[in-house]
N, C-alpha and C. Protein backbone atom coordinates (compact mmCIF):
# COMPACT_ATOMS: atom_id res chain seq x y z
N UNK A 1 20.45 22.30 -5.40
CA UNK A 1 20.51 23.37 -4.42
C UNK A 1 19.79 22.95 -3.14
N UNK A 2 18.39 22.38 -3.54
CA UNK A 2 18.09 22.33 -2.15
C UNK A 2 18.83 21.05 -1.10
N UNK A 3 19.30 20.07 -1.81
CA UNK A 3 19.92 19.00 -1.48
C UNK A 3 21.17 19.40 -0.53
N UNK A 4 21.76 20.55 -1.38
CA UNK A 4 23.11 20.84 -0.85
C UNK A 4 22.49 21.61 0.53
N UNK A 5 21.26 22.33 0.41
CA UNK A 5 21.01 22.96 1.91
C UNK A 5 20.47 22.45 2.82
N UNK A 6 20.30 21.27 2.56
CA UNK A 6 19.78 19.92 3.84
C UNK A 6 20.91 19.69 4.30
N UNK A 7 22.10 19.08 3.25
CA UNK A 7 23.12 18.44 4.08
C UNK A 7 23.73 19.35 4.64
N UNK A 8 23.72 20.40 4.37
CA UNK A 8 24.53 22.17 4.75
C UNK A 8 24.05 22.01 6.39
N UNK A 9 22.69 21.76 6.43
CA UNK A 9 22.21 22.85 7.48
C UNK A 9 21.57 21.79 8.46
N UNK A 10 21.35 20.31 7.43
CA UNK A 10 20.62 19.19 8.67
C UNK A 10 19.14 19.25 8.65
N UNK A 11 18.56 20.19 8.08
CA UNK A 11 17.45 20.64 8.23
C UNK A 11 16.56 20.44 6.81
N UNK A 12 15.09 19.58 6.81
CA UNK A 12 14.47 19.78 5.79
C UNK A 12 14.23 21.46 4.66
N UNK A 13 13.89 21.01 3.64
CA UNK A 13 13.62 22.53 3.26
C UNK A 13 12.40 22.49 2.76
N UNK A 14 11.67 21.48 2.90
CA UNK A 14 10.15 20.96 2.69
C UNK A 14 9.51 21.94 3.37
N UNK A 15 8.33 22.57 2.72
CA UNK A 15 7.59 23.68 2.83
C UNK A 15 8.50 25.27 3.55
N UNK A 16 9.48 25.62 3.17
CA UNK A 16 9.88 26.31 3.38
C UNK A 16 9.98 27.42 2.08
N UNK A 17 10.53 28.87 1.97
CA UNK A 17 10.35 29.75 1.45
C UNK A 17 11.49 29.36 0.27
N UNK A 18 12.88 28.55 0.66
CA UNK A 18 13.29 28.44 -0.75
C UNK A 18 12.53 27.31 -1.52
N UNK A 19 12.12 26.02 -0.76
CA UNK A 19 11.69 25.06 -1.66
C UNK A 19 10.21 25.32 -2.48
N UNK A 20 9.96 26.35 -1.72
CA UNK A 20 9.03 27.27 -2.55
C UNK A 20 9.27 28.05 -4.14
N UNK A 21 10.16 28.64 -3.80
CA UNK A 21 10.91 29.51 -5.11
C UNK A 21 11.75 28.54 -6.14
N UNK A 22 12.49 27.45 -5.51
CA UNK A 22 13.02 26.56 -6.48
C UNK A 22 11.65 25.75 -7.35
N UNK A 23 10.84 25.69 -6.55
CA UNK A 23 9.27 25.05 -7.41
C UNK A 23 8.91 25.77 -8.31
N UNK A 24 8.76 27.59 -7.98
CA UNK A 24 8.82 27.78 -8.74
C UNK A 24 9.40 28.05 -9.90
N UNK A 25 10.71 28.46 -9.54
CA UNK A 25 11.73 28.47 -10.87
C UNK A 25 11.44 27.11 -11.76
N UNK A 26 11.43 26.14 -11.43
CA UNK A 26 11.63 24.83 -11.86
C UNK A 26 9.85 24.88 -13.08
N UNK A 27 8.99 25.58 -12.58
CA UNK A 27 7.71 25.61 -12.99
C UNK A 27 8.24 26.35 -14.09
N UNK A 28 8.61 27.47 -14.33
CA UNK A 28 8.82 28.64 -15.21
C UNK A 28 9.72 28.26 -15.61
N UNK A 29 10.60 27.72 -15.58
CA UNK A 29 11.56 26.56 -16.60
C UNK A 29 11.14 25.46 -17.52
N UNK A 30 10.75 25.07 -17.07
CA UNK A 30 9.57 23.58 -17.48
C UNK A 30 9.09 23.47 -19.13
N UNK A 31 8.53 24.97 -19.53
CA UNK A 31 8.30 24.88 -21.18
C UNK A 31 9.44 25.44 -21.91
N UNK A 32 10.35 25.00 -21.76
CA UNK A 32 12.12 25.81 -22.08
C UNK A 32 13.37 24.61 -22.08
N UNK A 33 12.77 23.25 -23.04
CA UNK A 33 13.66 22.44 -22.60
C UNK A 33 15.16 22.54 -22.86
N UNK A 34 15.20 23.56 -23.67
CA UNK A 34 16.74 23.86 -23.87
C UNK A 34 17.70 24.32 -22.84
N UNK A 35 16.88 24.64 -22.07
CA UNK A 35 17.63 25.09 -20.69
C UNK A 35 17.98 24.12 -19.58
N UNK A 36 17.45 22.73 -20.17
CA UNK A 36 18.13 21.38 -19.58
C UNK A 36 19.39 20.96 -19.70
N UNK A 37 19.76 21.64 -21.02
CA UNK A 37 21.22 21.78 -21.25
C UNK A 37 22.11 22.58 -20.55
N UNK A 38 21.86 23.84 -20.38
CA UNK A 38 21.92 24.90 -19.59
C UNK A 38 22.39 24.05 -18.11
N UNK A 39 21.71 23.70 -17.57
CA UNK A 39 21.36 23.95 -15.64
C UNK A 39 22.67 23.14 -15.14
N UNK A 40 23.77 22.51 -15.97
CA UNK A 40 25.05 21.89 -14.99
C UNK A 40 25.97 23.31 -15.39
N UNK A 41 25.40 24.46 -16.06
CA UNK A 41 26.14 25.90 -16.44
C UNK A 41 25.62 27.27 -15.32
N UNK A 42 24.40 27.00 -14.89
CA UNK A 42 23.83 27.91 -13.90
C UNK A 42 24.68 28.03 -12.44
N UNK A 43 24.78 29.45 -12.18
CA UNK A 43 25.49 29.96 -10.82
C UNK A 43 24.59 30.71 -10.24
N UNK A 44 23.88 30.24 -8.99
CA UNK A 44 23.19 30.92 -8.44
C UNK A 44 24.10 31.75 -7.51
N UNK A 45 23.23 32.89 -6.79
CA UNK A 45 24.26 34.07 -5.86
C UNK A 45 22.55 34.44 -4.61
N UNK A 46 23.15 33.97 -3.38
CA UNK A 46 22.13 34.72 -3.10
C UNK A 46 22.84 35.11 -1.36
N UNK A 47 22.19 36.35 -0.59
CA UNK A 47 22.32 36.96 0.37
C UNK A 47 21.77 36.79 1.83
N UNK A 48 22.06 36.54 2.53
CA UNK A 48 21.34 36.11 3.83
C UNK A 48 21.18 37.51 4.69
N UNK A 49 19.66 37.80 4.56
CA UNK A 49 19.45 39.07 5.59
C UNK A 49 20.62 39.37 6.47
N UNK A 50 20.57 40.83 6.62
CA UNK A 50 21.30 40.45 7.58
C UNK A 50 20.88 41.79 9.15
């Protein structure tokens, strides 16, 4: 995800508010290795203020 929003946008996402939240998801994932299986099955959805 964040990869796809660099090349999306040109723009780092280093210290920003999603590469924040993907750290943490990725943290709170971390003792759940079964969900390594999982993550080429995950659909994220998200909304841009508007």
């Amino acid at each position: 995800m964040l990869k796809a929003t660099e090349q999306h946008t040109g723009e780092s996402v280093i210290d920003t508010p999603l590469f924040n939240s993907a750290l943490t998801a990725a943290r709170l994932a971390e003792p759940y290795p079964e969900l390594l299986a999982a993550s080429s099955h995950l659909l994220a959805v998200g909304r841009r203020p508007s």
